[in-house]
Protein backbone atom coordinates (compact mmCIF):
# COMPACT_ATOMS: atom_id res chain seq x y z
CA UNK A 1 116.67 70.31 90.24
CA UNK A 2 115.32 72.78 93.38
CA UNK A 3 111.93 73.15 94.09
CA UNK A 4 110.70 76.37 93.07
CA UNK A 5 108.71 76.42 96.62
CA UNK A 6 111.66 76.59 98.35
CA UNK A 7 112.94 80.30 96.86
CA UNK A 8 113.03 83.45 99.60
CA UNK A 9 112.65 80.74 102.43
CA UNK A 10 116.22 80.76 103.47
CA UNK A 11 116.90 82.35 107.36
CA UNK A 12 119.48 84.73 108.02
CA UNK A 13 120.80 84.58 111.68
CA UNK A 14 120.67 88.34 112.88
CA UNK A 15 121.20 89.88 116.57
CA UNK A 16 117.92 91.49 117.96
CA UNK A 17 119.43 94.15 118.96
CA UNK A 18 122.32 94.85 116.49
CA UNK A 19 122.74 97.89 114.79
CA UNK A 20 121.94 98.23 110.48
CA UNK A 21 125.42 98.02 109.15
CA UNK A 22 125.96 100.02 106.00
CA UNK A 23 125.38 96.52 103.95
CA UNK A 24 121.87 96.26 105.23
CA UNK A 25 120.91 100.33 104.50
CA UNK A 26 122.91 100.80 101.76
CA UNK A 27 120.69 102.62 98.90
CA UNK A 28 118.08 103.11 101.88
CA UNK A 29 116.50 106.58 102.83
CA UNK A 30 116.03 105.89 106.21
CA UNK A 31 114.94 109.67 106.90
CA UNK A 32 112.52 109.70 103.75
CA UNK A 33 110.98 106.46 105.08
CA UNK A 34 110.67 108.30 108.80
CA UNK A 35 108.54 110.98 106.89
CA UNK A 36 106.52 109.04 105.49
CA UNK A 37 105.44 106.82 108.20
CA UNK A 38 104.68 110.22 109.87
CA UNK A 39 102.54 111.35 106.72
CA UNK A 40 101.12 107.80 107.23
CA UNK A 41 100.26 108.50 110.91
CA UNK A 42 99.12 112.06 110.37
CA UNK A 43 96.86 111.26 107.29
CA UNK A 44 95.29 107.98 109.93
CA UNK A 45 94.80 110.59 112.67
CA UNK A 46 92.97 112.88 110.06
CA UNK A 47 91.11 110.12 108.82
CA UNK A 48 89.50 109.30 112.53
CA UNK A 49 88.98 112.78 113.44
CA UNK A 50 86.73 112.96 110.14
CA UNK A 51 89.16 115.41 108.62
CA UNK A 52 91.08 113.42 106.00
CA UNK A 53 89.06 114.98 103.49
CA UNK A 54 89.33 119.03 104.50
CA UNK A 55 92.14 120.89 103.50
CA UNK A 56 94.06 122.08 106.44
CA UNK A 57 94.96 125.76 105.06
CA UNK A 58 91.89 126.14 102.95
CA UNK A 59 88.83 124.28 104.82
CA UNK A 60 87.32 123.17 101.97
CA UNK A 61 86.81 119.39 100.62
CA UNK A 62 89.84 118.17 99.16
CA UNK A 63 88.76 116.34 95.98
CA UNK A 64 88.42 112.68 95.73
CA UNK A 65 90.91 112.28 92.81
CA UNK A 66 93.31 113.93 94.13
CA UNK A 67 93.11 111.65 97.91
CA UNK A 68 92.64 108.50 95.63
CA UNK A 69 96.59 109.84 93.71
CA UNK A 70 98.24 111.22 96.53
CA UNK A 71 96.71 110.01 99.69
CA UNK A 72 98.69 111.65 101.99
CA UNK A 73 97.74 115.14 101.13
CA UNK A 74 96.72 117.66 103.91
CA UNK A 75 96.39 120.72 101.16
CA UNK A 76 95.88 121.77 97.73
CA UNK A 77 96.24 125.41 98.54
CA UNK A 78 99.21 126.97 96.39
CA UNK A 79 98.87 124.23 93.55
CA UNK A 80 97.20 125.82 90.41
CA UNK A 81 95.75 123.89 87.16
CA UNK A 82 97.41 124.62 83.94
């Protein structure tokens, strides 16, 4: 019988400094994930410069709902309702 504590604990030996190998990636956007730490990093930046909430084409307040949904959004100029 194993002990359920035990699961995800095994170690994997892996080389600091080797590179992914195509088992390791495979299925993973490594470019998508670059743009969004970026959108992360821009949307932080924004956040203490005290302009998270301003739209950057528009200048006005970007609503609350639509921060709370998509949280990295810089503008909701060019989206319409409807």
């Amino acid at each position: 019988m194993s002990d359920l504590g035990d699961s995800g604990t095994e170690e994997f030996d892996v080389e600091p400094d080797a590179e992914p190998s195509i088992a390791t990636t495979s299925g993973i956007d490594l470019d998508e994930i670059q743009r969004d730490l970026e959108g992360v990093q821009t949307a932080l930046e924004r956040l203490n410069e005290g302009t998270y909430w301003t739209d950057e084409i528009t200048g006005g307040l970007i609503p609350h709902e639509i921060l709370d949904a998509f949280p990295l959004t810089r503008t909701v100029a060019g989206n319409t309702a409807g």
